[in-house]
C-alpha atoms as a PDB file:
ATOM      1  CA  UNK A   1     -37.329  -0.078   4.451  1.00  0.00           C
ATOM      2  CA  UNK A   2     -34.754  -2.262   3.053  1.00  0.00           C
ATOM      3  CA  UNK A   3     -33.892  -5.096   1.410  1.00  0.00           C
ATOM      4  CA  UNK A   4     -33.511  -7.364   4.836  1.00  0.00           C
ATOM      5  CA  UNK A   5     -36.767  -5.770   5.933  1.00  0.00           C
ATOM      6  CA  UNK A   6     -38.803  -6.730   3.432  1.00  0.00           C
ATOM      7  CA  UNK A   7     -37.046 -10.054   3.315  1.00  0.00           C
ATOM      8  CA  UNK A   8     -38.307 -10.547   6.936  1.00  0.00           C
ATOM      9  CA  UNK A   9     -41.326  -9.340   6.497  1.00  0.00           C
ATOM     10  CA  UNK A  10     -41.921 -12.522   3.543  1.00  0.00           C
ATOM     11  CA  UNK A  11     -40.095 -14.491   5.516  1.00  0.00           C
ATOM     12  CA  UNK A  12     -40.578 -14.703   9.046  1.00  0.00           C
ATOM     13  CA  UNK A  13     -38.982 -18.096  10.285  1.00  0.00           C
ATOM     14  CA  UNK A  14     -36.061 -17.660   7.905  1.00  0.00           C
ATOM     15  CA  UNK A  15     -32.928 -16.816   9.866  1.00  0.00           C
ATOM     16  CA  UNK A  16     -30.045 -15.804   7.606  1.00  0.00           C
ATOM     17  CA  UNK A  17     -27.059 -17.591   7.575  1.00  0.00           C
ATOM     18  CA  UNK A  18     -23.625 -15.492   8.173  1.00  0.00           C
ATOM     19  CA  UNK A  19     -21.432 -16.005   4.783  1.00  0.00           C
ATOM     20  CA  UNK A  20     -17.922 -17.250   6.161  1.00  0.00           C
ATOM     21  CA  UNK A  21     -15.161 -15.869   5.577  1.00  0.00           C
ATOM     22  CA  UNK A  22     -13.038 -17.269   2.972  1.00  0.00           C
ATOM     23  CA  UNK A  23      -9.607 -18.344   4.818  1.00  0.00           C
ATOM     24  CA  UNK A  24      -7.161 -17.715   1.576  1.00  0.00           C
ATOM     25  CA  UNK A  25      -8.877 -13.937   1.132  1.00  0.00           C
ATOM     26  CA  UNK A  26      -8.509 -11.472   3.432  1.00  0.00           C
ATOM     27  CA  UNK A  27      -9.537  -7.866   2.964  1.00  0.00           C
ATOM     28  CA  UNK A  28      -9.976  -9.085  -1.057  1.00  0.00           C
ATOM     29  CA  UNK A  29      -6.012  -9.904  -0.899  1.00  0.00           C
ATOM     30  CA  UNK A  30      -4.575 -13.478  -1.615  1.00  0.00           C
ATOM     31  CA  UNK A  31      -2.710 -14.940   1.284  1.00  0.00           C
ATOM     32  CA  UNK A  32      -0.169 -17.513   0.687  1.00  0.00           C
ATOM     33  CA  UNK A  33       1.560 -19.976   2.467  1.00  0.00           C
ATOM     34  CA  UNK A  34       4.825 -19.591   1.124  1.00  0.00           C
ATOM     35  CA  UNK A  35       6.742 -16.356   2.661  1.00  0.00           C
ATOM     36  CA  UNK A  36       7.235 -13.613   0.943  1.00  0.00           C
ATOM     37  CA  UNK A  37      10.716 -12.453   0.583  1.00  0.00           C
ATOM     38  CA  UNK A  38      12.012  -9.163   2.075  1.00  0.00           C
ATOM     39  CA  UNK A  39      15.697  -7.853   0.723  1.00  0.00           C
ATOM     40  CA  UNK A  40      17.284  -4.980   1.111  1.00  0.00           C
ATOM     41  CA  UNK A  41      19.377  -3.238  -2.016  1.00  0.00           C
ATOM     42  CA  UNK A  42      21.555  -0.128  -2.424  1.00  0.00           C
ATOM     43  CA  UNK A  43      21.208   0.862  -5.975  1.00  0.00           C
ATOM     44  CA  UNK A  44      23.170   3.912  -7.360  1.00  0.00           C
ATOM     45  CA  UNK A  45      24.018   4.490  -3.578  1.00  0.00           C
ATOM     46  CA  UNK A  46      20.591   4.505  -2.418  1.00  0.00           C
ATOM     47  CA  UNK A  47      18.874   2.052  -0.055  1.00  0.00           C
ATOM     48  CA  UNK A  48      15.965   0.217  -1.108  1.00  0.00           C
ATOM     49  CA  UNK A  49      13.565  -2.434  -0.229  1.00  0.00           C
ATOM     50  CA  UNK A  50      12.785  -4.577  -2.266  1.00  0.00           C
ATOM     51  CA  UNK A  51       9.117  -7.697  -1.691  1.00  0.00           C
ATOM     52  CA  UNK A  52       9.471 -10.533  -4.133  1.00  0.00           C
ATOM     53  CA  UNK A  53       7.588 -14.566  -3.936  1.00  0.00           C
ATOM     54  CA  UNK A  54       4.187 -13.239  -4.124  1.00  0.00           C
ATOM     55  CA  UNK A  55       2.098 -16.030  -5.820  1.00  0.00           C
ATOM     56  CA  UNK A  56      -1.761 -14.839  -5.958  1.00  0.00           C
ATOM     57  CA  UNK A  57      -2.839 -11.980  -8.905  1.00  0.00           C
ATOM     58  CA  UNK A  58      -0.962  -9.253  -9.686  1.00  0.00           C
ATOM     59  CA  UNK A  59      -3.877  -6.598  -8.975  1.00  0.00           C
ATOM     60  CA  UNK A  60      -3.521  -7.770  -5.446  1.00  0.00           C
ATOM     61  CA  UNK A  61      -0.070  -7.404  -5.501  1.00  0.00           C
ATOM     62  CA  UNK A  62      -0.628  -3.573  -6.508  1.00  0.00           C
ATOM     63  CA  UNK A  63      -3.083  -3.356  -3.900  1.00  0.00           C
ATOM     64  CA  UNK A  64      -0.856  -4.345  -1.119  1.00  0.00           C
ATOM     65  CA  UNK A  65       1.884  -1.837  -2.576  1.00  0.00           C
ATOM     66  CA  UNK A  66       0.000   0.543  -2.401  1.00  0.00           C
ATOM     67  CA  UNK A  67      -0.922   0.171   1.103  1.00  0.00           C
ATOM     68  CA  UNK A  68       2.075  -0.010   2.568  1.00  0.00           C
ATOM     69  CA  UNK A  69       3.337   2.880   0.375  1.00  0.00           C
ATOM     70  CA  UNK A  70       1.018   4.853   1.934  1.00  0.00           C
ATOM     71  CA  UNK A  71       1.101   3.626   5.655  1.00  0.00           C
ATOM     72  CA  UNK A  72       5.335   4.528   5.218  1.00  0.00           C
ATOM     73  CA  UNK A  73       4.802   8.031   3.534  1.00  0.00           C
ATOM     74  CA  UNK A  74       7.587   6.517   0.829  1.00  0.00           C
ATOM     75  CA  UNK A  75       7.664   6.556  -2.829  1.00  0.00           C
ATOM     76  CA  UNK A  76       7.961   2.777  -4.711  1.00  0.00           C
ATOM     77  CA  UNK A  77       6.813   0.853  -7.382  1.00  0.00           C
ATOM     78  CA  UNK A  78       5.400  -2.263  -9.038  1.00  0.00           C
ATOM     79  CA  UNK A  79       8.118  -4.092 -11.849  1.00  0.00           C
ATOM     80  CA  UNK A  80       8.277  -7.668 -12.710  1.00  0.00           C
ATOM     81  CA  UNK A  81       6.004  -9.016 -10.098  1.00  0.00           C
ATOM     82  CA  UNK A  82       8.194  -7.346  -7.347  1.00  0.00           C
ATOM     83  CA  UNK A  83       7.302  -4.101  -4.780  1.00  0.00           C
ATOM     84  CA  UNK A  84      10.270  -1.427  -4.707  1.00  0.00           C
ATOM     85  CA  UNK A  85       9.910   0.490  -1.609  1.00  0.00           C
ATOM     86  CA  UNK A  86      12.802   3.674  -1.531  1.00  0.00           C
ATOM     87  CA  UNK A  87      14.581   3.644   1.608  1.00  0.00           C
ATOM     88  CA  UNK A  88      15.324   0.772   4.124  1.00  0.00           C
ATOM     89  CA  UNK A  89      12.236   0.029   5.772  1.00  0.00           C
ATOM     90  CA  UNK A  90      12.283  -4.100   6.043  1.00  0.00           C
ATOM     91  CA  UNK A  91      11.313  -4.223   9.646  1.00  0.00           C
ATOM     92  CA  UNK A  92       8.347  -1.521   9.522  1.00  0.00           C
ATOM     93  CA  UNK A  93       7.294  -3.466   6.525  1.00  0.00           C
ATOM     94  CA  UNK A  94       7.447  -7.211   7.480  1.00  0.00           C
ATOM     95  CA  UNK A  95       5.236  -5.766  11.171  1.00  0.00           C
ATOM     96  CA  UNK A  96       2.301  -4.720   8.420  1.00  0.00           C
ATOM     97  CA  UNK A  97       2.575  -7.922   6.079  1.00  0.00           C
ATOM     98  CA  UNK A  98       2.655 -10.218   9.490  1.00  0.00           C
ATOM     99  CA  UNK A  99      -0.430  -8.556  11.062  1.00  0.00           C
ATOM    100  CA  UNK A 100      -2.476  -8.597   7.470  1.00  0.00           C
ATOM    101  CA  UNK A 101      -1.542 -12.663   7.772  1.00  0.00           C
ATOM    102  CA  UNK A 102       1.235 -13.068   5.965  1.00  0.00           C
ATOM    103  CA  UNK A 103       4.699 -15.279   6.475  1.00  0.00           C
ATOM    104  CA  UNK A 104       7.823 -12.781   5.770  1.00  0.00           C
ATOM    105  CA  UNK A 105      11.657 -14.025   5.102  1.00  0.00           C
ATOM    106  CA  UNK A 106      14.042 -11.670   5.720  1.00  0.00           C
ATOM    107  CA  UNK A 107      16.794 -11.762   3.291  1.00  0.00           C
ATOM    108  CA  UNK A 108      20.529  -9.554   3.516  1.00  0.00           C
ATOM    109  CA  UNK A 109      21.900  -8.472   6.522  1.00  0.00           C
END
């Protein structure tokens, strides 16, 4: 027996109330309303991507690199409140921010 069992059990006419979701948090990431920017590099000859304009914390900023380094099977990193994704994948990567909610600018060519 757990916790809601015994719960109803003491409390019979008590229906629980579903917690809402909060709008700005979604899957414990911040979403923003400004867009986040999308720009492609070449830096000592090779491409890169590069996501800058995040505004919430920068733990959820890691999170979301990480995730999409591992949904593109790419190497990056996290510098100076920026993602650097290796490789030119702007359009792969603006499909996954738009579905997890958020706005995407595409910057350079």
């Amino acid at each position: 027996m757990d916790l809601k069992d015994q719960l109803k059990n003491l409390f019979p006419d008590h229906e629980p109330i579903e917690e809402e979701k909060d709008l700005e948090k979604e899957d414990g990431i911040w979403m923003q309303n400004d867009p986040i920017i999308c720009k492609y590099e070449k830096r000592k000859g090779k491409p890169i991507t590069i996501l800058e304009g995040y505004t919430g914390a920068d733990e959820d900023f890691k999170k979301l690199a990480k995730e999409i380094k591992t949904k593109l099977s790419v190497g990056g990193s996290f510098k100076d409140e920026r993602i650097i994704i290796q490789g030119d994948y702007r359009d792969k990567i603006m499909d996954i921010l738009k579905t997890k909610g958020f706005k995407v600018k595409r910057v350079g060519g």
